[in-house]
Structure formats: C-alpha cells, structure tokens
Protein backbone atom coordinates (compact mmCIF):
# COMPACT_ATOMS: atom_id res chain seq x y z
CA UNK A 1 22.57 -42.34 -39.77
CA UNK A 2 22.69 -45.61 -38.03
CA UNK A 3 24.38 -46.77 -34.49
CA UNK A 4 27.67 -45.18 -33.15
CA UNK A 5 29.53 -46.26 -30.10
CA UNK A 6 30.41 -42.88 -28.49
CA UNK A 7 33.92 -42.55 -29.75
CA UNK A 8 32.78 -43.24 -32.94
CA UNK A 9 30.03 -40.48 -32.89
CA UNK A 10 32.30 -37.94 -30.85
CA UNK A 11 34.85 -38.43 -33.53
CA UNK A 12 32.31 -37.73 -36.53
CA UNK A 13 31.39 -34.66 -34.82
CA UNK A 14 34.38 -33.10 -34.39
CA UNK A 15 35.60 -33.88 -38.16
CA UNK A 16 32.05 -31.92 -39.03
CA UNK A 17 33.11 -29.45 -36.66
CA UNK A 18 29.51 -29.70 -34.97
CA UNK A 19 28.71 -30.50 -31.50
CA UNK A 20 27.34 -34.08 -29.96
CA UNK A 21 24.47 -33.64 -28.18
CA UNK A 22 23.10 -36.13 -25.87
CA UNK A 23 18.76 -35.98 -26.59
CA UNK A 24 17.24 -39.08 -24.35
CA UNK A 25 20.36 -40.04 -21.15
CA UNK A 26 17.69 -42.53 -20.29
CA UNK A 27 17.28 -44.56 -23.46
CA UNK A 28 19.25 -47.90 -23.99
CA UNK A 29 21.57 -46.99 -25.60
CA UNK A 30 21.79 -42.77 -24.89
CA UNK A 31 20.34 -41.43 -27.79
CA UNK A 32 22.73 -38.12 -29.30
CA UNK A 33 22.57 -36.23 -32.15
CA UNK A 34 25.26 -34.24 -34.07
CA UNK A 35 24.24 -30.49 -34.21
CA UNK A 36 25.36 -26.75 -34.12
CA UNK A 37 24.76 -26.14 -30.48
CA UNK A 38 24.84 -22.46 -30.50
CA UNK A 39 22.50 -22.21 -33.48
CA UNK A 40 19.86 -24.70 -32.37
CA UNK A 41 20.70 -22.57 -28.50
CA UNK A 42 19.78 -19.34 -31.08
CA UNK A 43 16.41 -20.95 -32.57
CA UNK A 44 15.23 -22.02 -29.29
CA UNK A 45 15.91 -18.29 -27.97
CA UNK A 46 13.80 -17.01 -31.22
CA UNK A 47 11.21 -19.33 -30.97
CA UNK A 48 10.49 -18.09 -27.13
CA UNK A 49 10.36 -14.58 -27.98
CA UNK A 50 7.81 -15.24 -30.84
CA UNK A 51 5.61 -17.11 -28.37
CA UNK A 52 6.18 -14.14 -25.61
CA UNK A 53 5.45 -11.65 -28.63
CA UNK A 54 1.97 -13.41 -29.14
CA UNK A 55 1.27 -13.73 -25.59
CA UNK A 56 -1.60 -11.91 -24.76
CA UNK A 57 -0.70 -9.33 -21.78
CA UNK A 58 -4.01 -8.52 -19.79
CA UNK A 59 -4.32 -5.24 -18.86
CA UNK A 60 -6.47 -3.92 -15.63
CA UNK A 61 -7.40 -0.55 -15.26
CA UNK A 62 -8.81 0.67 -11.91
CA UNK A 63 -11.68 3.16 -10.81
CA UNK A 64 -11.76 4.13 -7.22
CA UNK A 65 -15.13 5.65 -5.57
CA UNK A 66 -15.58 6.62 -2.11
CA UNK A 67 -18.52 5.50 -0.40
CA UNK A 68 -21.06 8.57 -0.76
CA UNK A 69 -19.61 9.26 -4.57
CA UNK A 70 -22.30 11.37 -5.92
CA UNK A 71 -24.18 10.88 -9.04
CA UNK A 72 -22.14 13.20 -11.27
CA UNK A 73 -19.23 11.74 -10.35
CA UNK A 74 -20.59 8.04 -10.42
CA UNK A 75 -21.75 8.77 -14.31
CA UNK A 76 -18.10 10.39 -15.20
CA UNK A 77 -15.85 7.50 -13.51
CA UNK A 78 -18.57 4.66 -15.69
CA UNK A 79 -18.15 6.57 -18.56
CA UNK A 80 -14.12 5.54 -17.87
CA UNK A 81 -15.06 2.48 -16.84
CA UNK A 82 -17.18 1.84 -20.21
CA UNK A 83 -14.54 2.47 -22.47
CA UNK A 84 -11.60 0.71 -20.21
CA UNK A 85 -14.05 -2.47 -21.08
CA UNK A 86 -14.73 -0.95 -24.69
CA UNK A 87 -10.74 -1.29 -25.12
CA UNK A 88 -10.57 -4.89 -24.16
CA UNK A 89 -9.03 -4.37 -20.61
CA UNK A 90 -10.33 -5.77 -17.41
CA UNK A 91 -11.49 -3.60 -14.81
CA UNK A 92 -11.13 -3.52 -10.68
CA UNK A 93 -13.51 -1.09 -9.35
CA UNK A 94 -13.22 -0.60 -5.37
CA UNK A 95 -14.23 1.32 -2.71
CA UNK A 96 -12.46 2.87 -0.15
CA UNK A 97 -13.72 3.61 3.01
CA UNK A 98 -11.37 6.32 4.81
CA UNK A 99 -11.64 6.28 8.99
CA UNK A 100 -14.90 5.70 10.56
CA UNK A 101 -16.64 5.58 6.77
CA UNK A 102 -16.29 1.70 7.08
CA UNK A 103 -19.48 2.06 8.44
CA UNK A 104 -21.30 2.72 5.28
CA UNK A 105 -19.90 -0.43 4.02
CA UNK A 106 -23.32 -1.51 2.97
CA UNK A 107 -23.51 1.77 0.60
CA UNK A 108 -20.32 0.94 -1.27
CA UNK A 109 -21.87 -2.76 -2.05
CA UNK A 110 -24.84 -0.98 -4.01
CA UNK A 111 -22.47 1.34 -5.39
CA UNK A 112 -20.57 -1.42 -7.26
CA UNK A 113 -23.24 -3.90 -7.76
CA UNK A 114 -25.08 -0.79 -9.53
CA UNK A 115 -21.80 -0.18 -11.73
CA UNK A 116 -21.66 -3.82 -12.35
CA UNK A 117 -25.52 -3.85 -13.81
CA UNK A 118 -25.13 -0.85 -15.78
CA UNK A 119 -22.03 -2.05 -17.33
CA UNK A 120 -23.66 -5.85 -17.91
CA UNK A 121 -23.88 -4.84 -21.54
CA UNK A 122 -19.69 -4.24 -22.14
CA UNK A 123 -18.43 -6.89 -19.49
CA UNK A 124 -19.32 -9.68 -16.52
CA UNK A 125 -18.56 -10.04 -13.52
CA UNK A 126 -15.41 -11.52 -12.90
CA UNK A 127 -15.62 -11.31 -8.94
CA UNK A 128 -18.57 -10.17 -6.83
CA UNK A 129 -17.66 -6.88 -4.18
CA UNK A 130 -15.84 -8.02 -1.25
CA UNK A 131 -14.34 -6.56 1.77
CA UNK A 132 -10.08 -6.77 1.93
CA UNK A 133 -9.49 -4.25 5.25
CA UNK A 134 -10.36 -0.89 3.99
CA UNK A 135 -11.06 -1.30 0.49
CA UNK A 136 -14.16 -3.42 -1.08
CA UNK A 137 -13.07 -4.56 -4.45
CA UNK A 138 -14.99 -5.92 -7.44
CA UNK A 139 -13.22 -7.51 -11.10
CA UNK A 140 -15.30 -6.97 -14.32
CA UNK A 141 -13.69 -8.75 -17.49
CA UNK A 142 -14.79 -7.34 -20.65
CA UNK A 143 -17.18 -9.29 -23.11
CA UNK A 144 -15.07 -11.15 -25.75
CA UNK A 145 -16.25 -10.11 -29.45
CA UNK A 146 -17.87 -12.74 -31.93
C-alpha cells in the first residue's frame, strides 16, 4: 500500500470502484482505507446478530403464594418451582398480602425462607425476602451444572 495524499487515494478508489474510508481522523496523517462500504456495513450487521444469537437470554419464572398458603398448595407451587430451576431459569417467588393481611407479614418471610431451604439443593439465593408495598419478593438463581 504505502502513503497517499487524499486526492491521490480518493482517485484510486473510485478507479476500483470501492469506497475511501477514513479508520483513525485523529492520527497524523488520517489514516483511510479503500473498501466496499456496504459489504463491510453487511459483515458488521452479521457479525452482531451471531453475537445476539449466542447471547444467553435469562428467563424468570414467577410463583405467587398468599400469606396463609396451605401445605398442599405450598408442595404443588415447589414442585413448579423445582423444575422452573431444573430448566435453568431463575425464579422470583413473592408474597402478596391483599388488605389488612399485611399484617401477617412475618408469616410470608417463613413461607419463602422455607421454599428457599427446601429448594437449596436446585438453586441459591439470589436475593433474601423483602418487603416492596404489598408484595414481599425473593430471587433464586438456579445451580450452574459441572
């Protein structure tokens, strides 16, 4: 290649009936290179959606309980929860307290901490139970595989 005052280079490119395209404006002197700008715009379009394809999306599935969720109920909803975490998908398991059951705010703690011990074996916790308004809300991420 070598060193082209611009007319110079502008002129090759056109005779190759490429483009001139202008790589480092802040180098002394601009440093440009002679290229098929719509193919190289094409490659770098490609190359994204590759990257985007092997992205890995993170999927959360959510369990809801009520404060005084009975036992039957508690053992069908982990069962979910188990194979949500089984499946490689994080899990938000909350509470929600409808009208004056905020009260029993303390029972909906135990009810997640419980869930989060019995599932210890499938996931961790991501975040501990906390209170947002009416809803107490608790992440578990799912164990990665060896």
């Amino acid at each position: 290649m070598g060193i082209y005052p611009i007319a110079k280079a502008i002129a090759q490119a056109e005779e190759q009936g490429l483009d001139l395209v202008e790589i480092s404006p802040k180098a002394d002197p601009p440093v440009c290179k002679i290229i098929d700008y719509k193919k190289f715009l094409y490659e770098q379009k490609k190359r994204e959606k590759v990257m985007k394809a092997k992205a890995t999306k993170v999927i959360i599935k959510e369990i809801r309980f009520g404060p005084n969720t009975d036992d039957h109920d508690y053992e069908f909803k982990k069962k979910h929860a188990e194979k949500f975490l089984k499946d490689g998908a994080k899990l938000k398991a909350y509470v929600f307290f409808k009208g004056r059951s905020i009260v029993y705010k303390d029972k909906g703690e135990i009810l997640l901490l419980k869930l989060a011990q019995e599932l210890e074996e499938f996931g961790k916790v991501e975040q501990m139970p906390r209170l947002e308004g009416k809803r107490m809300t608790m992440f578990i991420a799912p164990k990665t595989k060896k």
